[in-house]
Protein backbone atom coordinates (compact mmCIF):
# COMPACT_ATOMS: atom_id res chain seq x y z
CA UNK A 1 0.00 0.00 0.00
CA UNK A 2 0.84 3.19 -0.79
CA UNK A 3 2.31 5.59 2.33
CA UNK A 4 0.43 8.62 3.08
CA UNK A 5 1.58 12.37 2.59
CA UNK A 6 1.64 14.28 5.88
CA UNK A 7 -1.73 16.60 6.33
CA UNK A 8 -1.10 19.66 4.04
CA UNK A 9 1.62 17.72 1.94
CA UNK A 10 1.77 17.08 -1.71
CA UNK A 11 2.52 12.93 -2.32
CA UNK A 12 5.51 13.06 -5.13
CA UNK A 13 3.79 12.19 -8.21
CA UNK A 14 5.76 11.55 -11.56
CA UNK A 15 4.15 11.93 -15.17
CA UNK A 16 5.21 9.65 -17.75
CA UNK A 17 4.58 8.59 -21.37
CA UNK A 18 2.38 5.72 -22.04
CA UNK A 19 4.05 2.15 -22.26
CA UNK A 20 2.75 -1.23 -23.26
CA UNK A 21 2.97 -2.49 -19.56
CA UNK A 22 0.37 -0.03 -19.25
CA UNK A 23 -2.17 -2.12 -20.47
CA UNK A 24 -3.33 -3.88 -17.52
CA UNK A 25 -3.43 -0.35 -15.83
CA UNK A 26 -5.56 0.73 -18.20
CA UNK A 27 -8.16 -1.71 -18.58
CA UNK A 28 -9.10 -1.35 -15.04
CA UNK A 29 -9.42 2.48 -15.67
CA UNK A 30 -11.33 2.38 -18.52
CA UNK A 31 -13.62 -0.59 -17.51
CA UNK A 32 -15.12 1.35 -14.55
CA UNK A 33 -19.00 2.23 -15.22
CA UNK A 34 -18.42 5.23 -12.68
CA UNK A 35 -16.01 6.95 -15.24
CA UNK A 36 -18.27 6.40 -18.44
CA UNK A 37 -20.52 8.97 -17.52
CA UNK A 38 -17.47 12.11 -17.41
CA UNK A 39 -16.34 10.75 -20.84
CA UNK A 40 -17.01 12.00 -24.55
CA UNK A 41 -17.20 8.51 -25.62
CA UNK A 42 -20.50 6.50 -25.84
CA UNK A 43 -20.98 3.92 -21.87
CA UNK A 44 -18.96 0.68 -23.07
CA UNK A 45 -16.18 -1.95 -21.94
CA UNK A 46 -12.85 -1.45 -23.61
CA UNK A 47 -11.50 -4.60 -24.95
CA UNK A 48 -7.36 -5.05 -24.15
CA UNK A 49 -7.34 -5.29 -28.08
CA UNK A 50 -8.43 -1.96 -28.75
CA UNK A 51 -6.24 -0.66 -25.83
CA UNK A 52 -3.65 -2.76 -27.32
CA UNK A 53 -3.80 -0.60 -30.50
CA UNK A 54 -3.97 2.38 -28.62
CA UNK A 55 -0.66 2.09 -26.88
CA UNK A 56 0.42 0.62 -30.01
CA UNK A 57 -0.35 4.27 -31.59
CA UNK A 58 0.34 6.06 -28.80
CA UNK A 59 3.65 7.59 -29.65
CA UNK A 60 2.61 10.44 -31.42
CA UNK A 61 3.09 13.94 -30.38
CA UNK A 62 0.49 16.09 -29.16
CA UNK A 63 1.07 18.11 -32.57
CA UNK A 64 0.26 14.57 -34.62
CA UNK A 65 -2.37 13.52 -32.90
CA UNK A 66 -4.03 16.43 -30.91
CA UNK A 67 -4.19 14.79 -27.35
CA UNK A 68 -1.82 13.39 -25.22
CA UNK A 69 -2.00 10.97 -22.43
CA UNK A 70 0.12 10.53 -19.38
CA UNK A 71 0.25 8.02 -16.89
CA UNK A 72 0.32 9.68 -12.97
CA UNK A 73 2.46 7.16 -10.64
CA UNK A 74 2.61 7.67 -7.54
CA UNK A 75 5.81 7.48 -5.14
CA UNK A 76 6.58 3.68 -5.45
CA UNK A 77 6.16 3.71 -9.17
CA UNK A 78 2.82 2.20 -9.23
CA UNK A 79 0.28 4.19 -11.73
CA UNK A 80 -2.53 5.91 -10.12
CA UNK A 81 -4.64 7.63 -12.77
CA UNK A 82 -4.03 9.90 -15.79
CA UNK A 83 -3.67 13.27 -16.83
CA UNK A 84 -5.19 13.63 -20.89
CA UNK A 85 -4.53 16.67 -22.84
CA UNK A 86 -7.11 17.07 -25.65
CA UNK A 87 -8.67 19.34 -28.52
CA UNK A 88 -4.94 20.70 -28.84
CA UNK A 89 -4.57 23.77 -31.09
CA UNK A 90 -1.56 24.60 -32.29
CA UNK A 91 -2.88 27.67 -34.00
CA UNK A 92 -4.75 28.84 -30.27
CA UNK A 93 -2.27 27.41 -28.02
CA UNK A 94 -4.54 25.54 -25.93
CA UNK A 95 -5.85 22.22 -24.78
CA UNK A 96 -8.25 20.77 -22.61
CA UNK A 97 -7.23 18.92 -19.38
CA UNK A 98 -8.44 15.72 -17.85
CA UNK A 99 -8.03 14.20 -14.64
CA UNK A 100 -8.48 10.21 -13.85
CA UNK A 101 -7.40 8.79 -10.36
CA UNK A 102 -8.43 5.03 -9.44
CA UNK A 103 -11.04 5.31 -6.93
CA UNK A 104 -8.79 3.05 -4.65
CA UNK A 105 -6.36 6.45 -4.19
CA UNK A 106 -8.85 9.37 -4.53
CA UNK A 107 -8.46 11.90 -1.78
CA UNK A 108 -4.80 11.59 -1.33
CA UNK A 109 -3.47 14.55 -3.85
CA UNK A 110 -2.27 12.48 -6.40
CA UNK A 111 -4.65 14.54 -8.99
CA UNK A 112 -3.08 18.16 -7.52
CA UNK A 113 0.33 16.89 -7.55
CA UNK A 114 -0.17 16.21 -11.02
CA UNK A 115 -1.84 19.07 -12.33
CA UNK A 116 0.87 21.13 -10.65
CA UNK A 117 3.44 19.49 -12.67
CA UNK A 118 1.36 19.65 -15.57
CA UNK A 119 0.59 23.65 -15.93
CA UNK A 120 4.77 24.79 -15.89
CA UNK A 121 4.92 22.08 -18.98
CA UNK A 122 2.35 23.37 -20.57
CA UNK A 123 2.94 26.82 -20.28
CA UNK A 124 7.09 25.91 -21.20
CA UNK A 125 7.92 22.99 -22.95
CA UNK A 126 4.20 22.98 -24.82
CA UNK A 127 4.28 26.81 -24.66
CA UNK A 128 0.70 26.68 -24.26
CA UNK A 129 -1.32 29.85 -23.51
CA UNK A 130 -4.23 28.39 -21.62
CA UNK A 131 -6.06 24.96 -20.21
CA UNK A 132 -9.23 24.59 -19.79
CA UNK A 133 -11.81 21.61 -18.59
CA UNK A 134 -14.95 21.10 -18.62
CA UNK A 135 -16.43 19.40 -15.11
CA UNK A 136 -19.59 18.11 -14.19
CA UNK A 137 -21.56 20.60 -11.75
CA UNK A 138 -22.10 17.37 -8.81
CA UNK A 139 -18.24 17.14 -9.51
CA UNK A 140 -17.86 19.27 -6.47
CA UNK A 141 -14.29 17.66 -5.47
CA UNK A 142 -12.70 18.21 -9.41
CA UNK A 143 -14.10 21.73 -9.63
CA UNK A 144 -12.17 22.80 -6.51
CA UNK A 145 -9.32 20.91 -7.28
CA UNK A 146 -8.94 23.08 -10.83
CA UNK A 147 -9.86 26.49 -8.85
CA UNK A 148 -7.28 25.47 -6.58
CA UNK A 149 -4.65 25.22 -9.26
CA UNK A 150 -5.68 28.39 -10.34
CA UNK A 151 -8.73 27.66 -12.73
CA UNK A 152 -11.85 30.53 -13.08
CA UNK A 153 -15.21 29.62 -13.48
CA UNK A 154 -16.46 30.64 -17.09
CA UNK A 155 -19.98 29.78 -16.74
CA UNK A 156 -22.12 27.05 -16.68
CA UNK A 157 -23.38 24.64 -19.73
CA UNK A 158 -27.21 23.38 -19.05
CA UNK A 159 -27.92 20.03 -19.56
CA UNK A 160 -24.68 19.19 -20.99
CA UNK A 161 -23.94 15.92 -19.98
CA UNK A 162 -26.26 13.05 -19.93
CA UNK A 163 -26.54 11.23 -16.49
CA UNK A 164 -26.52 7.11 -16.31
CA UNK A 165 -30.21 7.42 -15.72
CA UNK A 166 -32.44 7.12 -18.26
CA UNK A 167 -33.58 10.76 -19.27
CA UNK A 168 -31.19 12.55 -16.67
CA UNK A 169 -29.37 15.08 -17.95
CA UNK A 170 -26.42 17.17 -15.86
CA UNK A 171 -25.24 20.78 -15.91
CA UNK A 172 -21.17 21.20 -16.84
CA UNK A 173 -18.92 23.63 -15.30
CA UNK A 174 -16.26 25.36 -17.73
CA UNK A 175 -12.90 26.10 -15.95
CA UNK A 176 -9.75 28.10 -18.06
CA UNK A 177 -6.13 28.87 -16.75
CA UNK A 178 -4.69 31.35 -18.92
CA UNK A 179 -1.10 30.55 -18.37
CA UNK A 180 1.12 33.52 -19.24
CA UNK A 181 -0.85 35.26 -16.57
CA UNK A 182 0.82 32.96 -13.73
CA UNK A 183 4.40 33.78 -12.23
């Protein structure tokens, strides 16, 4: 088991590239019914096949292939969630943000570690201008963890993402860090 960061302390958190060991990892993550409903991506299991492929492919920059996925591991090595990049624009110099932790870990700052790694590489080696994300309004524990890092409130999209009841339907917060405003 994983140690615990003091009260008030970050745990060290690393973010790497995807590797084909990954794939176990992965399956688990993208197999849980509780994550379906924050995705893009129509409620369905995820073969090892298709995640196969998708390590298999997952080389390419964020330039190539407009998103980028990172594995977070925690302070032993073992992975712990991931941070996505997605809708990259070159021409804007922005991208979304996404934050997945395994349930098993939530609550223990793995996600803020990582997103406070993430935002100096974005704004440097990316040399992006801003991050947004867009976060379901009963999200309450996401939504502070991006104003914490800095995130504003934009406004609020009704109805916007489609709850796993039939018919239910869920308002989504809009968060943005511009990042040549930060220090």
């Amino acid at each position: 088991m994983d140690k615990q960061s003091a009260p008030g302390m970050l745990p060290q958190v690393t973010l790497r590239a995807l590797e084909p060991d990954d794939l176990d990892f992965l399956f688990q993550l993208e197999n849980d019914p509780e994550l379906w409903a924050v995705s893009d991506v129509l409620p369905a299991p995820v073969s090892r096949h298709a995640l196969r492929e998708y390590l298999r492919h997952a080389t390419a920059s964020l330039a190539e292939a407009g998103q980028m996925r990172l594995i977070i591991n925690a302070e032993a090595g073992q992975a712990v969630g991931t941070l996505d990049l997605y809708e990259y624009s070159a021409l804007h110099q922005r991208a979304g943000v996404g934050i997945t932790v395994l349930k098993s870990v939530r609550r223990r700052g793995y996600a803020q570690a990582a997103l406070l790694q993430l935002l100096p590489y974005a704004r440097q080696a990316l040399q992006l201008h801003q991050v947004y994300c867009t976060v379901a309004e009963s999200n309450q524990p996401s939504i502070r963890l991006f104003e914490k890092a800095g995130f504003r409130q934009l406004g609020v999209r009704r109805d916007w993402l489609r709850k796993n009841t039939p018919g239910g339907w869920e308002n989504a917060v809009e968060l943005q860090l511009i990042l040549s405003a930060q220090g």
